[in-house]
C-alpha atoms as a PDB file:
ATOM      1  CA  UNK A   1      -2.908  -0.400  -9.275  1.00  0.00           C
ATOM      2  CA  UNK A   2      -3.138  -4.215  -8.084  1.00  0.00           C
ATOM      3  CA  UNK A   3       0.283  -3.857  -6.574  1.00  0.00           C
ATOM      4  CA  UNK A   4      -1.011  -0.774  -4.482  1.00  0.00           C
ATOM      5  CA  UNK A   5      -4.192  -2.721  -3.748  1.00  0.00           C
ATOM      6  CA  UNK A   6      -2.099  -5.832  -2.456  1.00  0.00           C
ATOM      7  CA  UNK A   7      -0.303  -3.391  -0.303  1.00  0.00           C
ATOM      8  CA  UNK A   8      -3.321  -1.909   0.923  1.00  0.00           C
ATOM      9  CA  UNK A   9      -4.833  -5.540   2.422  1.00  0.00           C
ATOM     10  CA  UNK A  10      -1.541  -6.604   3.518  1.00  0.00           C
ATOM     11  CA  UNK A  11      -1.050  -3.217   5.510  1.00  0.00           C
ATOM     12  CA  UNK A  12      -4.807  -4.448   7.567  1.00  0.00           C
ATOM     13  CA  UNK A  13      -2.850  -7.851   7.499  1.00  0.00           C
ATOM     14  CA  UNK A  14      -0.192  -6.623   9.404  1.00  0.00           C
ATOM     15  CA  UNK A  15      -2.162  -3.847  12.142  1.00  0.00           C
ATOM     16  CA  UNK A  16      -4.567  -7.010  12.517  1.00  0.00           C
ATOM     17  CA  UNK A  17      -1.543  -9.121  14.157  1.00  0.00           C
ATOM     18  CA  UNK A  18      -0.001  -6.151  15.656  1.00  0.00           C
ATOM     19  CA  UNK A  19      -3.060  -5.399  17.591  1.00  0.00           C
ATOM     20  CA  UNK A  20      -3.721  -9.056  18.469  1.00  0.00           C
ATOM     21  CA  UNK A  21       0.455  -9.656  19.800  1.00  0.00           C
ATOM     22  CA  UNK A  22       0.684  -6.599  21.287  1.00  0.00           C
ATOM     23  CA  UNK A  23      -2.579  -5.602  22.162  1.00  0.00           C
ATOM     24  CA  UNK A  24      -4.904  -8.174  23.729  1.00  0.00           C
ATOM     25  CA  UNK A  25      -4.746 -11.856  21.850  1.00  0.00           C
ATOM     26  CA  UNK A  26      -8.404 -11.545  20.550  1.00  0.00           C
ATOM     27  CA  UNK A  27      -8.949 -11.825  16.774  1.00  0.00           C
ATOM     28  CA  UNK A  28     -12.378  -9.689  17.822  1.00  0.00           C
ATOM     29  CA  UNK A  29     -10.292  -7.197  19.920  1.00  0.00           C
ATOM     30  CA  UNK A  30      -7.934  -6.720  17.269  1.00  0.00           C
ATOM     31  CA  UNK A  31     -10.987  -5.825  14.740  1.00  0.00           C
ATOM     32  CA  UNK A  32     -12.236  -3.568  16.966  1.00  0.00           C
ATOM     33  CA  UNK A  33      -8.733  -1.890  17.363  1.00  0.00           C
ATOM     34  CA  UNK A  34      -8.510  -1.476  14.063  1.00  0.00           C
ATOM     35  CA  UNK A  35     -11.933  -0.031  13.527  1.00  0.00           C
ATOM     36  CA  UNK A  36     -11.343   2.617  16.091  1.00  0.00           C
ATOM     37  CA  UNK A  37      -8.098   3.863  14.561  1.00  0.00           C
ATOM     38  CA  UNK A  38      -9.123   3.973  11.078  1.00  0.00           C
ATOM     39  CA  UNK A  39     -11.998   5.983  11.989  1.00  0.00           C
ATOM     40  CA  UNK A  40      -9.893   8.168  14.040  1.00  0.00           C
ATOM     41  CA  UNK A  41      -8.049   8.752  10.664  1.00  0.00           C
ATOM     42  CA  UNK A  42     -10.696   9.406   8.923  1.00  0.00           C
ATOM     43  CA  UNK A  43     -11.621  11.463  11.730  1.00  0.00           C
ATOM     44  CA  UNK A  44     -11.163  15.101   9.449  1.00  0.00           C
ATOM     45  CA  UNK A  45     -13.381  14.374   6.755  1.00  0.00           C
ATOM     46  CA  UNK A  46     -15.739  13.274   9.655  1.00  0.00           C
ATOM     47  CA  UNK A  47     -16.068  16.271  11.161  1.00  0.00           C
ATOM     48  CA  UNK A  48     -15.910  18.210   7.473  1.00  0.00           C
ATOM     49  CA  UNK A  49     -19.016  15.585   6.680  1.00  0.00           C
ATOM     50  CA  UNK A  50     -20.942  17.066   9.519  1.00  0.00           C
ATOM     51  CA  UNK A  51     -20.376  20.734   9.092  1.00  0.00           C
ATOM     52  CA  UNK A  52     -21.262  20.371   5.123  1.00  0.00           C
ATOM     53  CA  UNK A  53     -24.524  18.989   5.931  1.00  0.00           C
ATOM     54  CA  UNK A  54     -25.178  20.984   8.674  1.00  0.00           C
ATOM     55  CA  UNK A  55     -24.854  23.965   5.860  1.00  0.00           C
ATOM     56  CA  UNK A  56     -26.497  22.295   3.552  1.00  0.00           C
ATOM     57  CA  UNK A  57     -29.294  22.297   5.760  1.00  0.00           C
ATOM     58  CA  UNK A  58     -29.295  25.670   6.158  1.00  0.00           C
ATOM     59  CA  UNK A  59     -30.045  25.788   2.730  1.00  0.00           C
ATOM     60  CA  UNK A  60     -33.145  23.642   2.386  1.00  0.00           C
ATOM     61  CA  UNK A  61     -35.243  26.836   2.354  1.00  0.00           C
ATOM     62  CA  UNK A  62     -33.600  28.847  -0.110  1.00  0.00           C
ATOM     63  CA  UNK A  63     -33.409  25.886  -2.162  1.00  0.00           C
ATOM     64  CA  UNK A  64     -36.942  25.212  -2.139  1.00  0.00           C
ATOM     65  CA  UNK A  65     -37.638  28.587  -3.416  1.00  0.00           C
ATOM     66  CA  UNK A  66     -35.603  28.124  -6.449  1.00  0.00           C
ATOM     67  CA  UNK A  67     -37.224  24.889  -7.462  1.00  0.00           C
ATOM     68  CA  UNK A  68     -40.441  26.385  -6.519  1.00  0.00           C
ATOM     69  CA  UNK A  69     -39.116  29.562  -8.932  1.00  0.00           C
ATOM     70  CA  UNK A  70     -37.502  27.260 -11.785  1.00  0.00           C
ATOM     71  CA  UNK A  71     -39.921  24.527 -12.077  1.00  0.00           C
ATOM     72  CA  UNK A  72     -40.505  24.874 -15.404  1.00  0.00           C
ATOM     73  CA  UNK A  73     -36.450  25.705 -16.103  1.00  0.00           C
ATOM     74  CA  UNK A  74     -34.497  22.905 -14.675  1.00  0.00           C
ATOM     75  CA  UNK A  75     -31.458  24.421 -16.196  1.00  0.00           C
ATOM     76  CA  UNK A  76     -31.928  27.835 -14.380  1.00  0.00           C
ATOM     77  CA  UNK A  77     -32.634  25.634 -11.750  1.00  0.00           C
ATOM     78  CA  UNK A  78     -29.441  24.079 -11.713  1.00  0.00           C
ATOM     79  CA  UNK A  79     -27.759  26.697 -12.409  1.00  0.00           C
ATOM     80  CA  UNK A  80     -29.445  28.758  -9.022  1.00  0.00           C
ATOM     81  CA  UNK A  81     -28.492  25.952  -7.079  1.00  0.00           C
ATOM     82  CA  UNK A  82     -24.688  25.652  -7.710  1.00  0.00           C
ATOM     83  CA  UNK A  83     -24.632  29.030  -7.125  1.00  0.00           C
ATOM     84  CA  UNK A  84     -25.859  29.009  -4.173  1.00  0.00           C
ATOM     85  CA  UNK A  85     -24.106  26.236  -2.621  1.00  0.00           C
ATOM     86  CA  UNK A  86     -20.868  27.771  -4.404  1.00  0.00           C
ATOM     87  CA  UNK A  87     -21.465  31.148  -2.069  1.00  0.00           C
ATOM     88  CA  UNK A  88     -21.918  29.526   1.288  1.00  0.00           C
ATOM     89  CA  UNK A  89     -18.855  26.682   0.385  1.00  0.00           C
ATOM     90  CA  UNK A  90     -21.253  23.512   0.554  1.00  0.00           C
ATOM     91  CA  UNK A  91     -21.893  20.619  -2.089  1.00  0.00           C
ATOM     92  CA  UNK A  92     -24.683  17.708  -1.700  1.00  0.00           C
ATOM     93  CA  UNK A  93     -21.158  15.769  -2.041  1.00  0.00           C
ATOM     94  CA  UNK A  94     -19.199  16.746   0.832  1.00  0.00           C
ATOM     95  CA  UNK A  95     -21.686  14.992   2.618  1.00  0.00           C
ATOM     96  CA  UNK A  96     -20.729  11.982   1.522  1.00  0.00           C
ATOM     97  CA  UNK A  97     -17.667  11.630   1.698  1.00  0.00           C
ATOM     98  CA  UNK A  98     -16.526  10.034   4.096  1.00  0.00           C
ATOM     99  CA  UNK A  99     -18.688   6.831   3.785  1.00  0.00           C
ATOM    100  CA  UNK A 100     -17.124   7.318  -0.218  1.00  0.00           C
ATOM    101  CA  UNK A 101     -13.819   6.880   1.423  1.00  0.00           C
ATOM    102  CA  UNK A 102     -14.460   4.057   3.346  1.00  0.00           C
ATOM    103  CA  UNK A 103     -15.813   1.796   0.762  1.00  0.00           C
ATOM    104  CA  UNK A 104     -12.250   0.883   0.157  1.00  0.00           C
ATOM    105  CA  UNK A 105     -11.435   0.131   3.330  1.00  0.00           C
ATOM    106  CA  UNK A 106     -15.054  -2.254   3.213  1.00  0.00           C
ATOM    107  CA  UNK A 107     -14.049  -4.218   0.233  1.00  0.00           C
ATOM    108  CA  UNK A 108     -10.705  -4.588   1.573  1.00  0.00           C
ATOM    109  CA  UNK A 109     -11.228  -5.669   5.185  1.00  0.00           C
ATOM    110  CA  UNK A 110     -13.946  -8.231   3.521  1.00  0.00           C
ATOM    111  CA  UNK A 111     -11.076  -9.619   1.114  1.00  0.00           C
ATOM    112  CA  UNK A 112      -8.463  -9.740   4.423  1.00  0.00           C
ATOM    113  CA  UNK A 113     -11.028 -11.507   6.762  1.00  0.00           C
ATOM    114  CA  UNK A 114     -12.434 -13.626   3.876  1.00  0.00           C
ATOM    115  CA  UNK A 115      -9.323 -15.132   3.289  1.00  0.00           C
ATOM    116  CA  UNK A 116      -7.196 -14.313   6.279  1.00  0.00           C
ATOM    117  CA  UNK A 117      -3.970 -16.206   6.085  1.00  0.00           C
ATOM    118  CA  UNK A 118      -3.115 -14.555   2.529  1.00  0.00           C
ATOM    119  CA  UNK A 119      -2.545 -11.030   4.106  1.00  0.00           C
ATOM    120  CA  UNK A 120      -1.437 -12.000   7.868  1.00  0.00           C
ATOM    121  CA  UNK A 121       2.132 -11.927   8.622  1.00  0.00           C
ATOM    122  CA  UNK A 122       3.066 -15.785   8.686  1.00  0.00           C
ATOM    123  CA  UNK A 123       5.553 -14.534  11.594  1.00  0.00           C
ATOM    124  CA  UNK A 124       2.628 -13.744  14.046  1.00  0.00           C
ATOM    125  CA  UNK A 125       0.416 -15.068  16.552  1.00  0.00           C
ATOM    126  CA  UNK A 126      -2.569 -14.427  15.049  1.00  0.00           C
ATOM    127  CA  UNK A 127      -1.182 -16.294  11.920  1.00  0.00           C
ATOM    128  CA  UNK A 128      -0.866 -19.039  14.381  1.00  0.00           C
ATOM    129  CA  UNK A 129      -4.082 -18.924  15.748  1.00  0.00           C
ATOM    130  CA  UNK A 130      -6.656 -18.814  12.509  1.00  0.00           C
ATOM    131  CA  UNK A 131      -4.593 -21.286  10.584  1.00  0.00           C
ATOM    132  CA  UNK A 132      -5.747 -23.839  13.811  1.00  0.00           C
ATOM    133  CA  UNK A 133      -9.219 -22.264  14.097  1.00  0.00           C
ATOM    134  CA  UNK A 134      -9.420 -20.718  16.841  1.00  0.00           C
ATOM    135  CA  UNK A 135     -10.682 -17.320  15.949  1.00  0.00           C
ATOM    136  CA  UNK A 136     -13.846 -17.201  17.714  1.00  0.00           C
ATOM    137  CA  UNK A 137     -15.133 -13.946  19.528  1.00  0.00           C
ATOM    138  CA  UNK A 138     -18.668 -14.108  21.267  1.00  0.00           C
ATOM    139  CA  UNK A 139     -19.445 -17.512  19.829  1.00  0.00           C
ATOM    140  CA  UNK A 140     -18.899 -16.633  16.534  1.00  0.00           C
ATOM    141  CA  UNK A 141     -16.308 -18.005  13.991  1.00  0.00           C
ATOM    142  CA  UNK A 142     -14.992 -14.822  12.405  1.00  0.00           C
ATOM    143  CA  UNK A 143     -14.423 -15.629   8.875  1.00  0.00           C
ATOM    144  CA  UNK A 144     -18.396 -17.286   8.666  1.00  0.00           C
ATOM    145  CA  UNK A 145     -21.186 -15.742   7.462  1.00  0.00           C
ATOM    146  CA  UNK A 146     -24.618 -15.293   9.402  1.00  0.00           C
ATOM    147  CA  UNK A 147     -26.219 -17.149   6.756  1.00  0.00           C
ATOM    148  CA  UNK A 148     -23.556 -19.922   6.691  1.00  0.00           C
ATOM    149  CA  UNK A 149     -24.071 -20.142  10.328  1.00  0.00           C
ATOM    150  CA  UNK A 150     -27.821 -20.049   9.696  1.00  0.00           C
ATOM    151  CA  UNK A 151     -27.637 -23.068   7.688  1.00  0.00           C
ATOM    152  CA  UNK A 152     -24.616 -24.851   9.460  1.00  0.00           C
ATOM    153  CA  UNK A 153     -24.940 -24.510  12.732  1.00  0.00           C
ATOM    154  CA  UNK A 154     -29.031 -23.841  13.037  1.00  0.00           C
ATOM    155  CA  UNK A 155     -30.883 -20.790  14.358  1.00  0.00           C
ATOM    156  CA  UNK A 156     -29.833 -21.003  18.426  1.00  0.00           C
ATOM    157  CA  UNK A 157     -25.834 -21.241  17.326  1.00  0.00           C
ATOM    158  CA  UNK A 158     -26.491 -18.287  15.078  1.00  0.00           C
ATOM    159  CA  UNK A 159     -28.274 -15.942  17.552  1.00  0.00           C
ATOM    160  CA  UNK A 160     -25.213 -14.213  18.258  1.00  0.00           C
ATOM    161  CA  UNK A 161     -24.773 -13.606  14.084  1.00  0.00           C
ATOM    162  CA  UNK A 162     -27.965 -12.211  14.075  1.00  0.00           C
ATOM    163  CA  UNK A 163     -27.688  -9.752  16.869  1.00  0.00           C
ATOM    164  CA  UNK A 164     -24.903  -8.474  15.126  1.00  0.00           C
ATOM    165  CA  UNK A 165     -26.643  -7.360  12.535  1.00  0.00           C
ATOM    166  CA  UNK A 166     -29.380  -6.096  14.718  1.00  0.00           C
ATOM    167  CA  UNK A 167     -27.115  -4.169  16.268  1.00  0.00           C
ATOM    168  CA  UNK A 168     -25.420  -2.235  13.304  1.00  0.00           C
ATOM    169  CA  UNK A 169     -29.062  -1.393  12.160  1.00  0.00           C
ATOM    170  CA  UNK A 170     -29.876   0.069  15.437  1.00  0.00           C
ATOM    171  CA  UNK A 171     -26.669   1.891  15.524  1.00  0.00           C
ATOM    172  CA  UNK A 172     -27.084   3.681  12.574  1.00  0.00           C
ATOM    173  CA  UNK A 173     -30.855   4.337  13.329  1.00  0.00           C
ATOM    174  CA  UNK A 174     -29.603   5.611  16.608  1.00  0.00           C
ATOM    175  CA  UNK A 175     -27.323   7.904  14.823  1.00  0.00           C
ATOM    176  CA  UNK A 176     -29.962   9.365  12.489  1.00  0.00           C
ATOM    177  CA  UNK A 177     -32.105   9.967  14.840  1.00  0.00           C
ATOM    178  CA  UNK A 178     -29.135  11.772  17.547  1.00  0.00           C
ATOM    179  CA  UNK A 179     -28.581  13.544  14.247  1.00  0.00           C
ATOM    180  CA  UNK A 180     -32.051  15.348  13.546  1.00  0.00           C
ATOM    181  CA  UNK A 181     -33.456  15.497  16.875  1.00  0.00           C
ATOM    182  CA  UNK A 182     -35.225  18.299  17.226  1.00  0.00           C
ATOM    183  CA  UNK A 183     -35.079  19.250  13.634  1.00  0.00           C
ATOM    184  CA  UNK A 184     -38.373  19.476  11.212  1.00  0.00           C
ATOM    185  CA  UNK A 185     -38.015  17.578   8.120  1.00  0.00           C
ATOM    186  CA  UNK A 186     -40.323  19.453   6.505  1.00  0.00           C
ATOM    187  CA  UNK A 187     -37.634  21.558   4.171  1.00  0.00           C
ATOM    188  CA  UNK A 188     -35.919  18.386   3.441  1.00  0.00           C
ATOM    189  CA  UNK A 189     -36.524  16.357   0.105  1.00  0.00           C
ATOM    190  CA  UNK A 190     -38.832  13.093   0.168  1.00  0.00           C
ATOM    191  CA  UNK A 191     -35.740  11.558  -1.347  1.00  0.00           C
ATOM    192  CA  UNK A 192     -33.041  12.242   0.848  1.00  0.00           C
ATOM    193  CA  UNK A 193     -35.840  10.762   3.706  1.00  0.00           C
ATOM    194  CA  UNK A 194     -36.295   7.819   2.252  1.00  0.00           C
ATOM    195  CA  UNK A 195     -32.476   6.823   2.038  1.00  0.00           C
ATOM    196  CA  UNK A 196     -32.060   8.363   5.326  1.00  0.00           C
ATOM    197  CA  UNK A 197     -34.337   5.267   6.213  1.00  0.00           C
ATOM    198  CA  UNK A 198     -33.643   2.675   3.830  1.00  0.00           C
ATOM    199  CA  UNK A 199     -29.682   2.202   3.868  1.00  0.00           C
ATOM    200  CA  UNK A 200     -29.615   0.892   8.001  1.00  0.00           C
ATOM    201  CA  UNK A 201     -31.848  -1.812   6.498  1.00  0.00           C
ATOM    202  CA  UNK A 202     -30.074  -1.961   3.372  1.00  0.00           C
ATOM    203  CA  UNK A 203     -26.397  -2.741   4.822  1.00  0.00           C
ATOM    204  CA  UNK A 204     -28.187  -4.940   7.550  1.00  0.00           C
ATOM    205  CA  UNK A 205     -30.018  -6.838   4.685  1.00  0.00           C
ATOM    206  CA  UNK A 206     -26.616  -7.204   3.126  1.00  0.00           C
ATOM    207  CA  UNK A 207     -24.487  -7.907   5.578  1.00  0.00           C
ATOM    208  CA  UNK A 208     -25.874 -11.585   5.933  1.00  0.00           C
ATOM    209  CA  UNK A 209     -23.295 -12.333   3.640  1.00  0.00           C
ATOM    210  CA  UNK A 210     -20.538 -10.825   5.266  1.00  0.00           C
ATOM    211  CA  UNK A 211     -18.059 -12.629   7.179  1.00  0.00           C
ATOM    212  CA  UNK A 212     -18.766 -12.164  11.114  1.00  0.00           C
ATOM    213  CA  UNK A 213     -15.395 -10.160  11.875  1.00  0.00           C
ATOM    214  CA  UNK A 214     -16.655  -7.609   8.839  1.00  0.00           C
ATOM    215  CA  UNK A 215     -19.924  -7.185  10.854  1.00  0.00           C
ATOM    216  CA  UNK A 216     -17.921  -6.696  13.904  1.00  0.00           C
ATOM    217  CA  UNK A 217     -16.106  -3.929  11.881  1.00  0.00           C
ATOM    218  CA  UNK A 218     -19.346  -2.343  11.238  1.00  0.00           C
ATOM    219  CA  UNK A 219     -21.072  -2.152  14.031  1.00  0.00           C
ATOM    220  CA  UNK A 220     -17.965  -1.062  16.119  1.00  0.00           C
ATOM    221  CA  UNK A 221     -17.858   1.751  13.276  1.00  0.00           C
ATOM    222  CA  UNK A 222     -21.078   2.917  13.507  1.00  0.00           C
ATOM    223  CA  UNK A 223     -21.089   2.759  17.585  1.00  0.00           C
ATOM    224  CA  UNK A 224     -17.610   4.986  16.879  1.00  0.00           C
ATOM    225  CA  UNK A 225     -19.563   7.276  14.512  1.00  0.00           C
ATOM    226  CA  UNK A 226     -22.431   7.918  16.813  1.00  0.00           C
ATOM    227  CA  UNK A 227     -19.953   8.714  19.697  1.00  0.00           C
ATOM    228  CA  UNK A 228     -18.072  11.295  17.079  1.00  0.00           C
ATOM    229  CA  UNK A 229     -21.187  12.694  16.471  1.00  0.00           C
ATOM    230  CA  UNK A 230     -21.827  13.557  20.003  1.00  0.00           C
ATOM    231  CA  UNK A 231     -18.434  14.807  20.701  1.00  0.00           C
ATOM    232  CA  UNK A 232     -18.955  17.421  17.181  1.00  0.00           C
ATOM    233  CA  UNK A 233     -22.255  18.485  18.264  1.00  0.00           C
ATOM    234  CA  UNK A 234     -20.700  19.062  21.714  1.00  0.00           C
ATOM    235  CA  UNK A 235     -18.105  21.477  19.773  1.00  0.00           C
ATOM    236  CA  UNK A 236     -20.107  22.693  17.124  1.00  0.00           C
ATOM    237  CA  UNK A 237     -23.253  22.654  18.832  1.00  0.00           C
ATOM    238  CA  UNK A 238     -26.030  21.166  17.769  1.00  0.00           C
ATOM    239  CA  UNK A 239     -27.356  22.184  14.546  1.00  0.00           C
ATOM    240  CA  UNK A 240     -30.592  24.920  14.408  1.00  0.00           C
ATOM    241  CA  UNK A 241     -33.770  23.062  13.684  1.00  0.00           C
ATOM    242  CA  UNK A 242     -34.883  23.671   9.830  1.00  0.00           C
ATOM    243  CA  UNK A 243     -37.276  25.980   9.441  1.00  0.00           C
ATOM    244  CA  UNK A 244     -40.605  25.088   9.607  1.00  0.00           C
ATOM    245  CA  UNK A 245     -41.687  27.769   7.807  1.00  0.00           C
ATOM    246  CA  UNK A 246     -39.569  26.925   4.565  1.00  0.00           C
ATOM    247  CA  UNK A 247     -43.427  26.247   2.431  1.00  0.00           C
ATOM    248  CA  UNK A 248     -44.626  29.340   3.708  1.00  0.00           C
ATOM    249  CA  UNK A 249     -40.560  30.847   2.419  1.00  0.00           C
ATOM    250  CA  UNK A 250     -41.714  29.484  -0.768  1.00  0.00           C
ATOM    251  CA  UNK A 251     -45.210  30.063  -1.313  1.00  0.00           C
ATOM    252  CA  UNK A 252     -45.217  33.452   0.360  1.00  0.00           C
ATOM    253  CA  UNK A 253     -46.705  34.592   3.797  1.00  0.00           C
ATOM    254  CA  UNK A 254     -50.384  35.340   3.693  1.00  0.00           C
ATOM    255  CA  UNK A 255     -50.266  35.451   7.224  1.00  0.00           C
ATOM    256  CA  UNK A 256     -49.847  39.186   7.594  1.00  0.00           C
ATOM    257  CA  UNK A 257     -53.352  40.820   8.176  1.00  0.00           C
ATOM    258  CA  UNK A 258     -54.107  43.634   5.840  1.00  0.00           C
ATOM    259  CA  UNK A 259     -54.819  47.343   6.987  1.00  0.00           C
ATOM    260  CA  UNK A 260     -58.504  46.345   6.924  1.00  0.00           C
ATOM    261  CA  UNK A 261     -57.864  43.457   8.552  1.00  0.00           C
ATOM    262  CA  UNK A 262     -56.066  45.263  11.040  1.00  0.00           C
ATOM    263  CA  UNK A 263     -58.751  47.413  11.814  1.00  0.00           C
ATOM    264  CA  UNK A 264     -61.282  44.844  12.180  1.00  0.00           C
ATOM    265  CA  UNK A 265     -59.277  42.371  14.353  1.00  0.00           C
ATOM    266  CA  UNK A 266     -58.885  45.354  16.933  1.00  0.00           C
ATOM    267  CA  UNK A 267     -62.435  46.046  16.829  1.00  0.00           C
ATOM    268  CA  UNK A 268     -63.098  42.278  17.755  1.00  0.00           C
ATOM    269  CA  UNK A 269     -60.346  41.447  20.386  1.00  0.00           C
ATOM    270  CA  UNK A 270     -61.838  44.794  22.149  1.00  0.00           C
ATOM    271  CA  UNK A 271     -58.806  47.401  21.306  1.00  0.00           C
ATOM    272  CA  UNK A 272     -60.338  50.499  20.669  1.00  0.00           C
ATOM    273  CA  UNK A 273     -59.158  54.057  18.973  1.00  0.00           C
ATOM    274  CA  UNK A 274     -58.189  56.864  20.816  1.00  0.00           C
ATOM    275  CA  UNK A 275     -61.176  59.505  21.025  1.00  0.00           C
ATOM    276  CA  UNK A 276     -60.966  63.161  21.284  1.00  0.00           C
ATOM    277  CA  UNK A 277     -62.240  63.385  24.961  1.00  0.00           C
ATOM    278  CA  UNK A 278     -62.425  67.408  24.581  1.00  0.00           C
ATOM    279  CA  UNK A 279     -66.099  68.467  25.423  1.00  0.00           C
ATOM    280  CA  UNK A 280     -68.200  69.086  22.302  1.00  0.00           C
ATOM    281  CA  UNK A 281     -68.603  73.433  22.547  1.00  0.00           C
ATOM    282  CA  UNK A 282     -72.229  73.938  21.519  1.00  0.00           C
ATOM    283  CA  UNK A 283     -72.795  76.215  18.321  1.00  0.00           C
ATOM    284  CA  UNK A 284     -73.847  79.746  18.324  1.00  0.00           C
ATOM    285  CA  UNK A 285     -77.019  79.125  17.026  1.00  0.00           C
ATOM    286  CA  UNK A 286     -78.138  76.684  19.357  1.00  0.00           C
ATOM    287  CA  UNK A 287     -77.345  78.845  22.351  1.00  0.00           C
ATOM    288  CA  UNK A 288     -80.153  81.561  20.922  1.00  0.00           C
ATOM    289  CA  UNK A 289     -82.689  78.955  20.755  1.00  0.00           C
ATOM    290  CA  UNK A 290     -81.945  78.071  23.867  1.00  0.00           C
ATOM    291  CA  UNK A 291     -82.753  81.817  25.079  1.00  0.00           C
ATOM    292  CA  UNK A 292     -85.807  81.774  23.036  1.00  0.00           C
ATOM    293  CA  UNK A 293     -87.062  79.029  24.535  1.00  0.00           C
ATOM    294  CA  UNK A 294     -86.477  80.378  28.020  1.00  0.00           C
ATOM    295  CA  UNK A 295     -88.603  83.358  27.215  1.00  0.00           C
END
């Protein structure tokens, strides 16, 4: 397993200098580069990510009856809900896979970019140029840390740091937001909103102690991602909003007037029943009192 995880960082090694002697001779560049085509790789389970949720989604409703159903059974419960997700194809997992998949590819680029020269071909350019130190990219040295540079190099040396990380939080916000635009959240759990909101701040709150060329990996993934997104919806189309009306699916619809109701409501808005128009024919009796009279 650790020589297949050696093989792993030394194969970002190598497509690092590739990029950078072949490419465009910018460590940054060549991070980018390599962002763009793992994601493209990982492009699939991308687009499988998007359709499971979209499903899922399509779900909420449903799903809120059964808890609403099961609430005292949270076997049933369970047992309801992997059925249902079995029937349409979807799982709560699916739609996270991808970022499950590229958790590896996080801890490795972090290991390679920490620590450079151990996975770089000693052959290249780029070997060349971080074992002098000259691996800058938008004023920032690659393999430091916003909060190295915070306390190294002060707060005006380290704006650049910092705007990095502002702009992988914005990114992903962006992305969230391009994601349910539109859409009512009111069928989807409290839970699954409050990740939804936490985890830009979480990775942004984290990634202070990432070397800058990982944070240049991020960002340039989630700009990709966003950009994917877009191009999905654009096949796909963009997913149906989720139903309002999922609490009234699950509590019931008392909406519906009654008969009486009915009745009542059309004498007030001024509808009013059909009458027999036909002329009332006087009885028989009435017509000799009539003659009586007249005598």
């Amino acid at each position: 397993m650790g020589e297949i995880w050696n093989g792993f960082l030394s194969l970002l090694g190598t497509v690092l200098a590739f990029f950078y002697d072949n490419v465009f001779a910018s460590y940054g560049i060549a991070i980018i580069l390599l962002t763009i085509l793992i994601n493209v790789i990982l492009f699939p389970l991308a687009l499988k990510q998007t359709r499971s949720t979209r499903a899922f989604q399509t779900l909420q409703p449903e799903m809120q009856k059964m808890r609403a159903e099961h609430k005292d059974n949270p076997e049933k419960l369970q047992q309801e809900m992997v059925r249902l997700q079995q029937e349409h194809g979807v799982s709560a997992g699916g739609c996270f896979l991808p970022l499950i998949v590229q958790m590896p590819v996080l801890f490795a680029l972090f290991r390679v970019l920490r620590s450079p020269l151990l996975y770089i071909p000693s052959t290249s350019n780029l070997f060349e140029t971080v074992n002098n130190g000259a691996e800058n990219f938008l004023g920032m040295d690659l393999e430091m840390t916003p909060w190295e540079a915070l306390n190294n190099v002060g707060i005006v040396t380290a704006l650049p740091y910092l705007l990095l990380m502002a702009l992988m939080i914005a990114a992903q916000y962006v992305q969230q937001w391009h994601s349910t635009a539109g859409q009512s959240t009111e069928g989807q759990p409290a839970t699954a909103q409050m990740v939804g909101k936490i985890m830009p701040v979480f990775f942004g709150v984290i990634s202070i102690n990432f070397p800058a060329g990982l944070n240049v990996y991020w960002a340039t993934a989630s700009l990709f991602r966003l950009g994917q997104q877009a191009m999905i919806f654009r096949i796909d189309g963009r997913p149906d909003p989720l139903a309002v009306a999922a609490k009234a699916v699950v509590e019931g619809d008392d909406s519906a007037p009654t008969e009486g109701e009915s009745a009542a409501d059309g004498e007030e808005s001024g509808v009013t029943k059909e009458v027999d128009t036909k002329p009332n024919r006087p009885q028989q009796g009435s017509k000799k009192r009539n003659k009586r009279k007249r005598r």
